[in-house]
C-alpha atoms as a PDB file:
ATOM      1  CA  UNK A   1     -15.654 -10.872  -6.785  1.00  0.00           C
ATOM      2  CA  UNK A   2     -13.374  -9.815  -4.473  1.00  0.00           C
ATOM      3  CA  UNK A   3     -12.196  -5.817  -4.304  1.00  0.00           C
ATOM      4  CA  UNK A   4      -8.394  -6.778  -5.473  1.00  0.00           C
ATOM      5  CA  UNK A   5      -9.502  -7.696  -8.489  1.00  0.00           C
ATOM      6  CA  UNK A   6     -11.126  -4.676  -9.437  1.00  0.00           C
ATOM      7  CA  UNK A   7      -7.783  -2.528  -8.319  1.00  0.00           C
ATOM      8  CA  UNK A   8      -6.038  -0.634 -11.261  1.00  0.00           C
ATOM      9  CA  UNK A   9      -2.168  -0.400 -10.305  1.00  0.00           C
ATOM     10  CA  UNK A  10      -0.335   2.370 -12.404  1.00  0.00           C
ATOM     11  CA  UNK A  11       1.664   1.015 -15.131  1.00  0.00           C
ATOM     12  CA  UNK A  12       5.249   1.850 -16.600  1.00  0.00           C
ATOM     13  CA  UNK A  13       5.480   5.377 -17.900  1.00  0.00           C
ATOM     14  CA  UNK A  14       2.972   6.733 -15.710  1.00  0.00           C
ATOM     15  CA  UNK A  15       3.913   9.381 -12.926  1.00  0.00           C
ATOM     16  CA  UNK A  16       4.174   8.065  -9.603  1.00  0.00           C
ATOM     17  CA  UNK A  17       1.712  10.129  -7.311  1.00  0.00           C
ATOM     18  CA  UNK A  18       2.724   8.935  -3.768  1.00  0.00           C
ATOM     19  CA  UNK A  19       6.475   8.896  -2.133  1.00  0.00           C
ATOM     20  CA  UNK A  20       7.384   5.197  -1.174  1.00  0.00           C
ATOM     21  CA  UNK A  21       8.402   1.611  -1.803  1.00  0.00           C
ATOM     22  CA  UNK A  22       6.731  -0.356  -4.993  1.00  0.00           C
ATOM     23  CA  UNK A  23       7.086  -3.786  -6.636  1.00  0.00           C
ATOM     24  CA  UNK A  24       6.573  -4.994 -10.043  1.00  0.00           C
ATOM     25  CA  UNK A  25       5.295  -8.163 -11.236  1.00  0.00           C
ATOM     26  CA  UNK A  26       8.634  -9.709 -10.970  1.00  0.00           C
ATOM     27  CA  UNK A  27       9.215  -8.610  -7.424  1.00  0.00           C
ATOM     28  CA  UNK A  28      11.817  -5.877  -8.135  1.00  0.00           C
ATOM     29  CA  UNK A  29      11.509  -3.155  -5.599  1.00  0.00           C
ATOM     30  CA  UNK A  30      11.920   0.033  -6.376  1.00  0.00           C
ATOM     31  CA  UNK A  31      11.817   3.499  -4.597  1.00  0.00           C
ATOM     32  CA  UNK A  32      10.142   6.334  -6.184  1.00  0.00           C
ATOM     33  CA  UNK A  33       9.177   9.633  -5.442  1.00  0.00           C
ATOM     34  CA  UNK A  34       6.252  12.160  -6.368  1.00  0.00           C
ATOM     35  CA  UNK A  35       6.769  13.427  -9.798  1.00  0.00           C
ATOM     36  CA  UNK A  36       8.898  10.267 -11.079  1.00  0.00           C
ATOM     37  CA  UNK A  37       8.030   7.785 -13.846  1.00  0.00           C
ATOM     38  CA  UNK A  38       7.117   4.467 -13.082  1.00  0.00           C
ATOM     39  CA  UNK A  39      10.502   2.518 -14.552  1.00  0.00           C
ATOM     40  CA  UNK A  40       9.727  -0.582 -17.616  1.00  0.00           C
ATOM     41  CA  UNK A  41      10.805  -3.595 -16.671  1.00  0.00           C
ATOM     42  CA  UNK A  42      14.330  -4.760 -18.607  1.00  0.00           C
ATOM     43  CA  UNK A  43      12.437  -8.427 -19.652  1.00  0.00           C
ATOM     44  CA  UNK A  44       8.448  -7.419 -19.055  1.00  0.00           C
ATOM     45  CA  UNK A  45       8.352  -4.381 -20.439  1.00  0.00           C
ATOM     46  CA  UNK A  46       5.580  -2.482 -19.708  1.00  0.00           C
ATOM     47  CA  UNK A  47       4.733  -3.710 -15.840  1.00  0.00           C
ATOM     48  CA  UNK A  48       2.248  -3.006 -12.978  1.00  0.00           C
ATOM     49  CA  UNK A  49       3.501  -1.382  -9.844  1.00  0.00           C
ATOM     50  CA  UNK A  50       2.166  -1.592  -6.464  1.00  0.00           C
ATOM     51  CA  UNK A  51       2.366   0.398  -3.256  1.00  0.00           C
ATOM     52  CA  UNK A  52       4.134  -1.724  -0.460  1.00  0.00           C
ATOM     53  CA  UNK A  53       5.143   1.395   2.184  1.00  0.00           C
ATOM     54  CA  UNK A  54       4.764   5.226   2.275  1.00  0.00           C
ATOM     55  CA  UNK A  55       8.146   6.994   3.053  1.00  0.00           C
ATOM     56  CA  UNK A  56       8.213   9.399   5.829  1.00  0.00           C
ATOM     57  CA  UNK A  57      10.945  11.755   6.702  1.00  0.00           C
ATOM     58  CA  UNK A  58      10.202  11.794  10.442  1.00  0.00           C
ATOM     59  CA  UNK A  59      10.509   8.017  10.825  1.00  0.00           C
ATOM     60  CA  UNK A  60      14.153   7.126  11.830  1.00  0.00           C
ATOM     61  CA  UNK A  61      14.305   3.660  11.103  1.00  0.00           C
ATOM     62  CA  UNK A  62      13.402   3.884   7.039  1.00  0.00           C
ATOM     63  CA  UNK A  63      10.868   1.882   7.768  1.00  0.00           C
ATOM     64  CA  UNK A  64       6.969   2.064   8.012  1.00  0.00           C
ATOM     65  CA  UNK A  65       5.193   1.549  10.859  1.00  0.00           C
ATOM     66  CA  UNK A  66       3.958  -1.997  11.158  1.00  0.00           C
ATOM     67  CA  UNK A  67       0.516  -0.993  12.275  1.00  0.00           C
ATOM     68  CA  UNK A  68       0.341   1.188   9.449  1.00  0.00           C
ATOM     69  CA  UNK A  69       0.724  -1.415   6.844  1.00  0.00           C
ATOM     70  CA  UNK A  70      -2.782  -2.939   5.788  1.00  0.00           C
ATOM     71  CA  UNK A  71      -3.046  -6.891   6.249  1.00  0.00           C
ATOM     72  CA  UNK A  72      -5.364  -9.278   4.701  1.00  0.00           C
ATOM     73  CA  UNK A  73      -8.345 -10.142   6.808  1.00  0.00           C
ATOM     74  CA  UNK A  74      -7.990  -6.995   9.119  1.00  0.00           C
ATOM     75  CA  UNK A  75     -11.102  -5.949   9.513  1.00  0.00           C
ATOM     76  CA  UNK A  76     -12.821 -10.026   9.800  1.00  0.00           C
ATOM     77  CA  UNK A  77     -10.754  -9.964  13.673  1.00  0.00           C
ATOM     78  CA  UNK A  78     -13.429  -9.920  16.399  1.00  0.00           C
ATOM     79  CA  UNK A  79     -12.737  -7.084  18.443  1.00  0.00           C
ATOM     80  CA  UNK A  80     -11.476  -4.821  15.895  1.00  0.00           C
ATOM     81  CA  UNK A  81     -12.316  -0.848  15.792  1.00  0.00           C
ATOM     82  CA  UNK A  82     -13.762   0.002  12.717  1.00  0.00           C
ATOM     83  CA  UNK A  83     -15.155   3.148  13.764  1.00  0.00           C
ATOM     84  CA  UNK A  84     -14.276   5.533  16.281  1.00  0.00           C
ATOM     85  CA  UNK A  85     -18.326   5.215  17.872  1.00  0.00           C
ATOM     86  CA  UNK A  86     -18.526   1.794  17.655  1.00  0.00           C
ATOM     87  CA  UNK A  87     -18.936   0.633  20.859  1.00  0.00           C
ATOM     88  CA  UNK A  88     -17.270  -3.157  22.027  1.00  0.00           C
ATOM     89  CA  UNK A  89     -19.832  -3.892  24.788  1.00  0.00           C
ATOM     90  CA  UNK A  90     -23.800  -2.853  24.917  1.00  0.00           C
ATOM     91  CA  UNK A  91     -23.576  -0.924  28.033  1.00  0.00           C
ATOM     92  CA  UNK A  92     -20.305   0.989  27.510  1.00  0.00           C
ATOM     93  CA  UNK A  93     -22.313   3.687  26.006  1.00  0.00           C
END
């Protein structure tokens, strides 16, 4: 099974934890911040929201950081630094 199946994404009602951008089920963004409740969909109901970006104050575009934002099949790159000792070559040690 893969992990996204096993994610639980708050629901309607619930307070939001984390500043940023979410989307419903439909696709509506909205953006929250810490403290809020998570808004019921007019048609739905009762909806699941996900995180799609973290706000930041500093950033002066309103926008997150592309390298910030998670993408699918990230980690499967060759190349890629998982972990700050992992070294790319054997005798770079």
């Amino acid at each position: 099974m893969s992990r996204e199946s096993k994610e639980m994404y708050p629901v309607s009602g619930e307070k939001v934890e984390v500043d940023g951008v979410y989307t419903d089920e439909a696709g509506h963004e909205e953006h929250l911040h810490r403290g809020q409740h998570f808004p019921s969909d007019v048609v739905l109901g009762t909806t699941e929201w996900k995180l799609q970006e973290y706000m930041y104050d500093t950033n002066p575009t309103g926008q997150t950081d592309p390298d910030l934002i998670p993408k699918k099949n990230d980690a499967d790159k060759a190349g890629k630094v998982t972990h700050p000792r992992r070294h790319l070559e054997t005798g770079d040690r």
